[in-house]
C-alpha atoms as a PDB file:
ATOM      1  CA  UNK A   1      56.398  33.920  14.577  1.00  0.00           C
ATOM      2  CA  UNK A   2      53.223  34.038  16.760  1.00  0.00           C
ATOM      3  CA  UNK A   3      53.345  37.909  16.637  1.00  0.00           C
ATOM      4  CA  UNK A   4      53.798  37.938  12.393  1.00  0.00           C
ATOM      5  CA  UNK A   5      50.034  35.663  12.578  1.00  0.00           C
ATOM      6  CA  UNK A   6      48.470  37.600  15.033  1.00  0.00           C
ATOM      7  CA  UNK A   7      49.216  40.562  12.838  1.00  0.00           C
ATOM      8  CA  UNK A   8      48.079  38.799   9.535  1.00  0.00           C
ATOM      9  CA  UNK A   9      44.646  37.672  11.628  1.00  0.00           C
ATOM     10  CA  UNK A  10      44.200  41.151  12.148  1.00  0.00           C
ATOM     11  CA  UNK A  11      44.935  42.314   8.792  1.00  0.00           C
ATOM     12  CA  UNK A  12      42.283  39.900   7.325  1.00  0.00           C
ATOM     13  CA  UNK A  13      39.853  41.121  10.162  1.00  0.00           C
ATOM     14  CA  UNK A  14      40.186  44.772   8.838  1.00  0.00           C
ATOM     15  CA  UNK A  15      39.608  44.006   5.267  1.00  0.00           C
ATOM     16  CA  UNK A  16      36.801  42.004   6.439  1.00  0.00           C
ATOM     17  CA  UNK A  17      35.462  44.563   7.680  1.00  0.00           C
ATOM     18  CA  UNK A  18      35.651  46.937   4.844  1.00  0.00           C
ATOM     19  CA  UNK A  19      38.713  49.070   6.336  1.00  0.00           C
ATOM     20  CA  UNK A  20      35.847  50.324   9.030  1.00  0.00           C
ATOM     21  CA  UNK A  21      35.739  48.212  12.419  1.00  0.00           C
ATOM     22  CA  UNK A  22      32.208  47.415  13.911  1.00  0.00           C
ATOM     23  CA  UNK A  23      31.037  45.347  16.719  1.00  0.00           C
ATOM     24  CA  UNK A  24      30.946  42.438  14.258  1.00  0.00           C
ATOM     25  CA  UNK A  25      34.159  42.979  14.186  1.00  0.00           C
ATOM     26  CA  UNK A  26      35.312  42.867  17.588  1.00  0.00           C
ATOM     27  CA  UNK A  27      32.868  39.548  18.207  1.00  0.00           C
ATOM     28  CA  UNK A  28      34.691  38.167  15.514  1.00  0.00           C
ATOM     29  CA  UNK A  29      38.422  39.169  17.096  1.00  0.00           C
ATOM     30  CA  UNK A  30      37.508  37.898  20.508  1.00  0.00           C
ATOM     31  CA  UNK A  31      36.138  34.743  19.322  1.00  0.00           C
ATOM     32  CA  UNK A  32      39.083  34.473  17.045  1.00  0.00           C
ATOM     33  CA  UNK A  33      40.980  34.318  20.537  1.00  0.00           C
ATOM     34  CA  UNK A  34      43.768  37.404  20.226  1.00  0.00           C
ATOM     35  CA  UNK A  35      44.186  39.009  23.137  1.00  0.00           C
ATOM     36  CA  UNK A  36      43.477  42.045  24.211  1.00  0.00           C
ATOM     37  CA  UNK A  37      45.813  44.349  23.646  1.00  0.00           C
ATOM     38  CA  UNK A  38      45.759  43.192  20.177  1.00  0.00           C
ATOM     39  CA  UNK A  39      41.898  44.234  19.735  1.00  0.00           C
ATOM     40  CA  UNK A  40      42.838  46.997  21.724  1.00  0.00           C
ATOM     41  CA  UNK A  41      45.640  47.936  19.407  1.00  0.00           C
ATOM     42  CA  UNK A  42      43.659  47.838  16.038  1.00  0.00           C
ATOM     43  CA  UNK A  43      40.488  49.718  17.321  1.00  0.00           C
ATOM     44  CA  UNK A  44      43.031  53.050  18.379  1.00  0.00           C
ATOM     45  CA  UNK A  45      44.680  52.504  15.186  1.00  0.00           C
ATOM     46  CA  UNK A  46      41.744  51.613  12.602  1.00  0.00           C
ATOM     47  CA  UNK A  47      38.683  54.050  11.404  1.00  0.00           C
ATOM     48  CA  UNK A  48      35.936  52.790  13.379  1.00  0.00           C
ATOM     49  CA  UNK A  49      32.140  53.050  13.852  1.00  0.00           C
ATOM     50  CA  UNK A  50      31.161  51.399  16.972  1.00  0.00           C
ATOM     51  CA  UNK A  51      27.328  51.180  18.178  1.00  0.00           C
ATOM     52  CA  UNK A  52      27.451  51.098  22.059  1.00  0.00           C
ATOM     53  CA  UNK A  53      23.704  51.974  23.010  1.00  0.00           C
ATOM     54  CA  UNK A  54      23.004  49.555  26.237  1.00  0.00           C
ATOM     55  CA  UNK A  55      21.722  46.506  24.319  1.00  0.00           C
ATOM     56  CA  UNK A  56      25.015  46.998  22.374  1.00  0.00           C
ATOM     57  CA  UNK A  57      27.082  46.763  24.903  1.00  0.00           C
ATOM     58  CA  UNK A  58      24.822  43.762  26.515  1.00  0.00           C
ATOM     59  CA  UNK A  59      25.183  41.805  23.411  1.00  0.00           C
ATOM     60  CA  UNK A  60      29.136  42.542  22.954  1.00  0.00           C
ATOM     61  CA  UNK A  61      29.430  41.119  26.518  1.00  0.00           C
ATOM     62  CA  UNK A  62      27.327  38.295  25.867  1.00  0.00           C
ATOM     63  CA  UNK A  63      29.627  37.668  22.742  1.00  0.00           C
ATOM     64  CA  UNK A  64      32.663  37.063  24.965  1.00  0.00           C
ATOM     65  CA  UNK A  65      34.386  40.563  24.784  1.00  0.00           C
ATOM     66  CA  UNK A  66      36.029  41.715  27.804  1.00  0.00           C
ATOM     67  CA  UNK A  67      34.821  44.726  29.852  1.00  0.00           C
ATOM     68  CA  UNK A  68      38.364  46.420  29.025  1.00  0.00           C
ATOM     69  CA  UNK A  69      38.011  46.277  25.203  1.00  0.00           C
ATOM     70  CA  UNK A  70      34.200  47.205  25.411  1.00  0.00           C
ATOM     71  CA  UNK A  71      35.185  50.476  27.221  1.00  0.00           C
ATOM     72  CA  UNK A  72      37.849  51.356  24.621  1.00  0.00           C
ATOM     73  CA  UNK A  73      35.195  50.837  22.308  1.00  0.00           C
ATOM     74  CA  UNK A  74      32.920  53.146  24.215  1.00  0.00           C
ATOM     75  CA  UNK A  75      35.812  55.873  24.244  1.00  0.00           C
ATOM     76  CA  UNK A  76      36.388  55.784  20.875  1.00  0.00           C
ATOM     77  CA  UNK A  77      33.599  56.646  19.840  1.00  0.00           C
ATOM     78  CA  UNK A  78      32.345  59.172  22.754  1.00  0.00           C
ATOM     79  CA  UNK A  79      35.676  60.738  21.080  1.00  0.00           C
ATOM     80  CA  UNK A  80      34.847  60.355  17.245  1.00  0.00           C
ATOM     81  CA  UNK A  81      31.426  61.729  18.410  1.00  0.00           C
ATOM     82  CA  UNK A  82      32.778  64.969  20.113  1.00  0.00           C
ATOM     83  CA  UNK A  83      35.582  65.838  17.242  1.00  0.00           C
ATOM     84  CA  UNK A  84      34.351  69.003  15.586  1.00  0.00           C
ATOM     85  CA  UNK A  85      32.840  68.564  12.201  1.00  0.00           C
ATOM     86  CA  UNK A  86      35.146  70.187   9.739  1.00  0.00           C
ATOM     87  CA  UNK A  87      34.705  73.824   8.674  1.00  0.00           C
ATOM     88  CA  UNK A  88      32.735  74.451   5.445  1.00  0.00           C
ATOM     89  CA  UNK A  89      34.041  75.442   2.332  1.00  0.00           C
ATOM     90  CA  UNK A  90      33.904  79.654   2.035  1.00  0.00           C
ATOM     91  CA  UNK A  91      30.674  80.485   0.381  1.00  0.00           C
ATOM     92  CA  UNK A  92      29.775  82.864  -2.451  1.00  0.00           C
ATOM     93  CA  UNK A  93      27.036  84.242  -1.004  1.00  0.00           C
ATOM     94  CA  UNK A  94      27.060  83.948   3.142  1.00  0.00           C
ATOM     95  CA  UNK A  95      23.292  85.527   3.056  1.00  0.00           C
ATOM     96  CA  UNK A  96      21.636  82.525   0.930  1.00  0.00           C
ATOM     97  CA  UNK A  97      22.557  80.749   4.139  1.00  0.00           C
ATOM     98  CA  UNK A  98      19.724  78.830   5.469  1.00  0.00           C
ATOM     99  CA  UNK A  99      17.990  79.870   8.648  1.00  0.00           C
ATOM    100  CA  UNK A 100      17.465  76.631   9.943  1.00  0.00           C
ATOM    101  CA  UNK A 101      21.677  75.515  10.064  1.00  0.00           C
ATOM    102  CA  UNK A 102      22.883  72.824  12.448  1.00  0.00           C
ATOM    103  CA  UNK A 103      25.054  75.231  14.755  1.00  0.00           C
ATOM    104  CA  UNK A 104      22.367  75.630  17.334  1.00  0.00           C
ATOM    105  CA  UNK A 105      21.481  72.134  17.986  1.00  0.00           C
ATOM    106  CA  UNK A 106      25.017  71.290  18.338  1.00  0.00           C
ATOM    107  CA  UNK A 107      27.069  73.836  19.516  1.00  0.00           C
ATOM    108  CA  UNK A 108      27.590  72.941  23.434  1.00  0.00           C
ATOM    109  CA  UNK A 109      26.310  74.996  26.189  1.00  0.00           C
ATOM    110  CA  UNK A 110      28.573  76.443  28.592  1.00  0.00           C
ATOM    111  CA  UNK A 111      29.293  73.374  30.779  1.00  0.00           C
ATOM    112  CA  UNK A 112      32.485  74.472  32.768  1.00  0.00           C
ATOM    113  CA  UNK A 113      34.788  73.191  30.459  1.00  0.00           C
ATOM    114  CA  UNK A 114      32.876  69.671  30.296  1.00  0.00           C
ATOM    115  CA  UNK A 115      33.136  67.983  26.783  1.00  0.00           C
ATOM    116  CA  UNK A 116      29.989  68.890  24.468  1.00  0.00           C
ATOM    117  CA  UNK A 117      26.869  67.022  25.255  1.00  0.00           C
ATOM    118  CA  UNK A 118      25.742  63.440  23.504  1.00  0.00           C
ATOM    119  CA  UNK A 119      23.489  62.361  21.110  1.00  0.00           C
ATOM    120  CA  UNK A 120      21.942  59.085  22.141  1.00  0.00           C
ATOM    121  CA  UNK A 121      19.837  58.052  24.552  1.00  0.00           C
ATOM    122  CA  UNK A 122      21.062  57.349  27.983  1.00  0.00           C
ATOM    123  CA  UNK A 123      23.207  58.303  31.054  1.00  0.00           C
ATOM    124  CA  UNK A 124      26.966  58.918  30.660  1.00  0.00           C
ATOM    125  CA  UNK A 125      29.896  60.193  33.633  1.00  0.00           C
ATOM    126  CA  UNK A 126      32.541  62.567  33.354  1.00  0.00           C
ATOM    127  CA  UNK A 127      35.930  60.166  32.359  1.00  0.00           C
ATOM    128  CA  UNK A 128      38.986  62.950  32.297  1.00  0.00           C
ATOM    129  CA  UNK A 129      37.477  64.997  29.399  1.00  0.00           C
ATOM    130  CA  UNK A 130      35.245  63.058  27.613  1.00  0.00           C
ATOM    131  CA  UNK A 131      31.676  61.419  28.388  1.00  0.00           C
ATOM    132  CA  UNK A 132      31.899  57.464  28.878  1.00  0.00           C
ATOM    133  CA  UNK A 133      28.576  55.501  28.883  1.00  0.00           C
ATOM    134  CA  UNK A 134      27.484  54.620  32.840  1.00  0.00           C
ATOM    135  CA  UNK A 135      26.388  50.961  32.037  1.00  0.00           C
ATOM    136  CA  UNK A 136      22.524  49.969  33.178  1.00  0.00           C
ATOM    137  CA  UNK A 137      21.843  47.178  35.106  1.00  0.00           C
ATOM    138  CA  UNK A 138      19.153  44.618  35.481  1.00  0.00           C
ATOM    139  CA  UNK A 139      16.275  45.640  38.310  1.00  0.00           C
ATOM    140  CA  UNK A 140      13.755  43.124  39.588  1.00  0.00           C
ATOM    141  CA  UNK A 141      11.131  45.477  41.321  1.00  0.00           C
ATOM    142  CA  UNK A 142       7.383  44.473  42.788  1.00  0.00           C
ATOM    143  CA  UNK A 143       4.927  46.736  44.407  1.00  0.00           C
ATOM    144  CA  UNK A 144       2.723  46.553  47.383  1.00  0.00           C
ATOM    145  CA  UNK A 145       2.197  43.127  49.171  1.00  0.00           C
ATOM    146  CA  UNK A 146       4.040  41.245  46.399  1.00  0.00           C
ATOM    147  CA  UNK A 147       7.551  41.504  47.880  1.00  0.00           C
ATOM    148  CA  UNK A 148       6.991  41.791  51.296  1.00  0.00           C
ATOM    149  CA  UNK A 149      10.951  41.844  52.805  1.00  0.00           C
ATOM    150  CA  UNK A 150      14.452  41.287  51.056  1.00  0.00           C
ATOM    151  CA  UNK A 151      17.451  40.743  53.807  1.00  0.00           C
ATOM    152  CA  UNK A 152      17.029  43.656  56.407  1.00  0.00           C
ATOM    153  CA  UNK A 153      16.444  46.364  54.812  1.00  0.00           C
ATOM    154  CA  UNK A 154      13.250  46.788  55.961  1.00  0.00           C
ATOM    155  CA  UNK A 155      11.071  46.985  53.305  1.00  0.00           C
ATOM    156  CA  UNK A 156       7.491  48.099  53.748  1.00  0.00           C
ATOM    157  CA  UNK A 157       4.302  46.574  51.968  1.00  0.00           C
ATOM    158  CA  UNK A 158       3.470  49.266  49.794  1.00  0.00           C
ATOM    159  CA  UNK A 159       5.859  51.046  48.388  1.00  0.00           C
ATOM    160  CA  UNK A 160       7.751  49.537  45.281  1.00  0.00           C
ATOM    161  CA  UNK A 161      10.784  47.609  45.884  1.00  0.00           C
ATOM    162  CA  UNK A 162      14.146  47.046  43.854  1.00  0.00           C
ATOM    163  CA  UNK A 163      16.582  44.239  44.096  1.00  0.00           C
ATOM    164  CA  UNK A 164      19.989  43.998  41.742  1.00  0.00           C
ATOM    165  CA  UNK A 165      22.067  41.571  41.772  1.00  0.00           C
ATOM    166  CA  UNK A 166      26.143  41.253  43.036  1.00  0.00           C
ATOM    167  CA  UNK A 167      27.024  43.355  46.030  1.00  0.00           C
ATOM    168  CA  UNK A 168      28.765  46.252  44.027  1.00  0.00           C
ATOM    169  CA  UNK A 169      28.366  48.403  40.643  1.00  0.00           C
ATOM    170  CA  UNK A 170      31.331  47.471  38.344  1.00  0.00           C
ATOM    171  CA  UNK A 171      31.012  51.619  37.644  1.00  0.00           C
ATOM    172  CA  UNK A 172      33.411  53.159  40.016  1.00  0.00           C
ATOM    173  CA  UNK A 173      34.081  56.502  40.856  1.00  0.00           C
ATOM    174  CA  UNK A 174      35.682  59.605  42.564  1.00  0.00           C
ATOM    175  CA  UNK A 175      34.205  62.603  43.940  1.00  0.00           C
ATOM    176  CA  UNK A 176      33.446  64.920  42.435  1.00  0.00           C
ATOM    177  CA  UNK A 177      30.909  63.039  40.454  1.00  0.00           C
ATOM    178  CA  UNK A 178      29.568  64.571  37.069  1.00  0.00           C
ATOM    179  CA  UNK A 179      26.599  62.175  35.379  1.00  0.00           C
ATOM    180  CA  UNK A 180      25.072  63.724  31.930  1.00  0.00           C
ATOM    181  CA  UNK A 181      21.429  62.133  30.783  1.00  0.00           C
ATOM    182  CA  UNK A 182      20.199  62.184  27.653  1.00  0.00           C
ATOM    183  CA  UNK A 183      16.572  61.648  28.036  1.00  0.00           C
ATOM    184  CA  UNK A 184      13.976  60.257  25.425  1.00  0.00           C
ATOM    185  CA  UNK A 185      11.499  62.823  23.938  1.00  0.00           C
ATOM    186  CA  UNK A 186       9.184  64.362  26.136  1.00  0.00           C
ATOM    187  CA  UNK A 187      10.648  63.236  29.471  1.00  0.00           C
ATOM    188  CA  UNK A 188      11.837  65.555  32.029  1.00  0.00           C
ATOM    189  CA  UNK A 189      14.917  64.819  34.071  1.00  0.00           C
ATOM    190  CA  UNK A 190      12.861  65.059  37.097  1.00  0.00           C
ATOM    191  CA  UNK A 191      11.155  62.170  36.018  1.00  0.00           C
ATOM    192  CA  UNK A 192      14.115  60.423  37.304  1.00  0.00           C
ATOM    193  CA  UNK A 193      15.462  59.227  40.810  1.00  0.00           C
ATOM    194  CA  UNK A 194      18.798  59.141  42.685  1.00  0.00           C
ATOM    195  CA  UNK A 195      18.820  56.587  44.907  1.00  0.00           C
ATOM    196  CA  UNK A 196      21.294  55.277  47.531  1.00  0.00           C
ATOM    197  CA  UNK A 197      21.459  51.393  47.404  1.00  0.00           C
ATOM    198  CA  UNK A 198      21.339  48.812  50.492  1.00  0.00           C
ATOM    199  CA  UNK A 199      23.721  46.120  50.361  1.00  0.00           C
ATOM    200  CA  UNK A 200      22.408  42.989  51.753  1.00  0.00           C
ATOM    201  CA  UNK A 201      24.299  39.762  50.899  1.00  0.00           C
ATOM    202  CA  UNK A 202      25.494  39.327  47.272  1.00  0.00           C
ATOM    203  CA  UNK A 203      22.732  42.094  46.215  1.00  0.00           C
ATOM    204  CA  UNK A 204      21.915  46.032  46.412  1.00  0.00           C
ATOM    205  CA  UNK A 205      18.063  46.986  47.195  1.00  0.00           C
ATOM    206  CA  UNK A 206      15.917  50.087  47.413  1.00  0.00           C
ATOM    207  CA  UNK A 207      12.376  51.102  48.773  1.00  0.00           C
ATOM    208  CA  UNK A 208      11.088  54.205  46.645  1.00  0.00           C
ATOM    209  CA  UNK A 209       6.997  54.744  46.366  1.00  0.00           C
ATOM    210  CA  UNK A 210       5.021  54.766  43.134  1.00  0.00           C
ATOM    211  CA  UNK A 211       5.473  58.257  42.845  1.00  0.00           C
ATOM    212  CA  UNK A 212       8.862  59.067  39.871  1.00  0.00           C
ATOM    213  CA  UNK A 213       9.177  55.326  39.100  1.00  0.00           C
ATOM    214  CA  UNK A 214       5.655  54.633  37.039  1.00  0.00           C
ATOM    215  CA  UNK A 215       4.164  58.243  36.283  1.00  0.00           C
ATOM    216  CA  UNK A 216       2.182  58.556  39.155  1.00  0.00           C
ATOM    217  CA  UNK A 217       2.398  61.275  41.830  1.00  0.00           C
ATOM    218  CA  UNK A 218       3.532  60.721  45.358  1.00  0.00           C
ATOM    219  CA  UNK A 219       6.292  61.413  47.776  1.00  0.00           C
ATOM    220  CA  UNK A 220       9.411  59.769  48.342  1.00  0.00           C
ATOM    221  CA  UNK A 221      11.280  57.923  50.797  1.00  0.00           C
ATOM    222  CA  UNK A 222      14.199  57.269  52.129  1.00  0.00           C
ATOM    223  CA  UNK A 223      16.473  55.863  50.008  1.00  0.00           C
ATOM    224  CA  UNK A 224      15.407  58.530  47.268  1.00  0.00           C
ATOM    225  CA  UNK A 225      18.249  61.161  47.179  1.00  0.00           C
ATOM    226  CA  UNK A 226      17.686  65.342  46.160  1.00  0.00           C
ATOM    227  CA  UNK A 227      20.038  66.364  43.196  1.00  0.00           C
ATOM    228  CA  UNK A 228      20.718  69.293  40.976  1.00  0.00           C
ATOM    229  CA  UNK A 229      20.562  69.186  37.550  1.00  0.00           C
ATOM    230  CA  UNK A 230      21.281  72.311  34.526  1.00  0.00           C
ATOM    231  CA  UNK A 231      19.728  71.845  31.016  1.00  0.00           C
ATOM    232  CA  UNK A 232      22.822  72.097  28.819  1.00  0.00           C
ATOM    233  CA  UNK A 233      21.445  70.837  25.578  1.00  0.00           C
ATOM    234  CA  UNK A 234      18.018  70.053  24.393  1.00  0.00           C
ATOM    235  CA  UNK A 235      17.173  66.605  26.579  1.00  0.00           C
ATOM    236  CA  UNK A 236      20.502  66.677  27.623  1.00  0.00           C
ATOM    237  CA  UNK A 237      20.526  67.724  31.633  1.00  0.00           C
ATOM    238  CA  UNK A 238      24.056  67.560  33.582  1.00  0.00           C
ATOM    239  CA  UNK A 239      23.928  66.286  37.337  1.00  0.00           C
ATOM    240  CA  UNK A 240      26.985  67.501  39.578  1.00  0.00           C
ATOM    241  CA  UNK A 241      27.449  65.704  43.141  1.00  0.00           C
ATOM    242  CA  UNK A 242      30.779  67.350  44.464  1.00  0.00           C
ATOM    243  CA  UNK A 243      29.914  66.041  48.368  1.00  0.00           C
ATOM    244  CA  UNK A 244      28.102  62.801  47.376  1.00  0.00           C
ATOM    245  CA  UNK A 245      29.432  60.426  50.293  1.00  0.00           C
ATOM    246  CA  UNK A 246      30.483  56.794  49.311  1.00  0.00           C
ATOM    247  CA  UNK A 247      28.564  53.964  48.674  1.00  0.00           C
ATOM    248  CA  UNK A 248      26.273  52.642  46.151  1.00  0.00           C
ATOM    249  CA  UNK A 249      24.014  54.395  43.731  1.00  0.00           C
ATOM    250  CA  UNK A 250      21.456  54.506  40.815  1.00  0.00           C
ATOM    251  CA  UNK A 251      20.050  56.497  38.405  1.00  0.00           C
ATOM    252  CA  UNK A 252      16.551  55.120  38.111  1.00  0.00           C
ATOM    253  CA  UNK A 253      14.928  55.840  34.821  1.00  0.00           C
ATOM    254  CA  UNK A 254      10.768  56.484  34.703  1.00  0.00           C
ATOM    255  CA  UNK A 255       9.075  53.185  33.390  1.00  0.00           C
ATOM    256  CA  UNK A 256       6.514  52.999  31.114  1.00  0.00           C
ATOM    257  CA  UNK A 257       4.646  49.976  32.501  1.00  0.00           C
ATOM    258  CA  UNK A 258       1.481  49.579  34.114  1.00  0.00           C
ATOM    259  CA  UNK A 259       1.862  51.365  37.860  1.00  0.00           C
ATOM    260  CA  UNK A 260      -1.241  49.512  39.592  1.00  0.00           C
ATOM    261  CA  UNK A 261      -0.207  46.165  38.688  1.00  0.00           C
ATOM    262  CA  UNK A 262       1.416  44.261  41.705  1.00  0.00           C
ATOM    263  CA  UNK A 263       2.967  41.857  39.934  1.00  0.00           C
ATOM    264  CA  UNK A 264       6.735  41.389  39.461  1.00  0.00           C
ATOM    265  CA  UNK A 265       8.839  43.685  37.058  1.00  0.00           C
ATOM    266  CA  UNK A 266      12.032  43.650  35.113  1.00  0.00           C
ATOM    267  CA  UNK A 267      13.845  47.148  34.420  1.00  0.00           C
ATOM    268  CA  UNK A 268      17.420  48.822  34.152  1.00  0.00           C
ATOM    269  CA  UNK A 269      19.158  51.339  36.876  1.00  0.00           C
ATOM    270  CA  UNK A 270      22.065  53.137  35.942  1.00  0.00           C
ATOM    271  CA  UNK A 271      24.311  51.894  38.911  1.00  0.00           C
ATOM    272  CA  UNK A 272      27.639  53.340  40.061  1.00  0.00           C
ATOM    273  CA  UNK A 273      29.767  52.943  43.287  1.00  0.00           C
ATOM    274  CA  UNK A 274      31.369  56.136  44.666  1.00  0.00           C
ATOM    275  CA  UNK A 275      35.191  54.995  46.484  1.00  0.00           C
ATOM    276  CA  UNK A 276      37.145  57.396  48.643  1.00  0.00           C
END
């Protein structure tokens, strides 16, 4: 009896919905109170168009929908994304074909068998053979004199300082670690950092210098980590770490604030925790 109104909830939901699921949708489900596997159940089984750029995903979660359903969400559509586009109709006349066709800017690079590459914005990691989105998190960062020390690390009046909040990344992951960035136009992925993060308390920090994090030129320190990285699509860079050791890490993005203001800042780090 409970199963036969579940299922008519959901039916409604779908027509709702216009026979296409959306976040809307899934708000609406979770607030409805089915469960997950339920939600679960009709987003595998339903056609779907999902947006699940960061402040999509921040909102969902804000909405009440569980971290499980939001990454099924996330997979579906990193899958719908990566199907192949079905083949054209034969053509009359193959050499009226315009010059300027879509195969280029789509067709994946040789990536060692890696799924194609994205198309939005932002920092994804290798999830069996598909690209899954590596979820930002908030960074409160100051510069020189500002913050002066947070727990022991050690931090040095200066440079510019990080602090996130909760002792690990909900992100975890095995070696051999494969991240793929998608970077805005114009920026280079060297414009970005690898850093290793300091626990301390119910919190992970990191010293870094002006230098990579506001546009300015400069060394780094310590907590700044060397990486490779291969162009495999037009802003699309993959990073492999096959030794990385474990612990806690971020992807630090370049900001486009002010970099001689001292005063306290609010950004995103693309965390992740590497496990044995």
């Amino acid at each position: 009896m409970r199963r036969g109104l579940l299922l008519a909830v959901v039916l409604g939901l779908v027509a709702w919905a216009q026979s296409t699921l959306t976040n809307e949708t899934i708000i609406k489900m979770a607030r409805a109170g089915l469960g997950e596997d339920v939600i679960i159940s009709t987003i595998t089984s339903q056609p779907a168009r999902f947006a699940t750029l960061p402040d999509d995903l921040i909102a969902l979660k804000g909405a009440g929908v569980s971290d499980r359903v939001i990454g099924v969400m996330v997979e579906r559509m990193v899958a719908i994304n990566s199907a192949a586009p079905p083949a054209p109709a034969s053509a009359p006349a193959p050499a009226a074909a315009p010059p300027s066709a879509p195969v280029p800017a789509t067709a994946p690079a040789s990536t060692g068998g890696t799924p194609p590459p994205v198309n939005e914005v932002g920092v994804y990691f290798l999830k069996g053979d598909a690209w899954a989105d590596l979820h930002p998190e908030v960074v409160n960062f100051k510069t020189g004199g500002v913050l002066k020390s947070i727990g022991t690390v050690g931090i040095v009046k200066g440079d510019i300082n990080g602090h996130i909040n909760g002792e690990h990344s909900t992100t975890q992951l095995k070696t051999p670690v494969t991240l793929l960035v998608y970077t805005h136009e114009g920026v280079d992925i060297t414009e970005y950092q690898l850093l290793r993060l300091r626990e301390s308390h119910d919190a992970r920090e990191f010293r870094t210098v002006t230098g990579g994090v506001m546009h300015v030129s400069g060394g780094a320190t310590r907590d700044v980590m060397p990486f490779e990285s291969k162009k495999v699509a037009p802003r699309t860079y993959q990073i492999l770490l096959p030794n990385i050791n474990s612990g806690e890490f971020g992807l630090l993005p370049p900001a486009s604030t002010d970099s001689t203001s001292s005063s306290g800042r609010i950004g995103k780090i693309y965390s992740f925790r590497v496990i044995e």
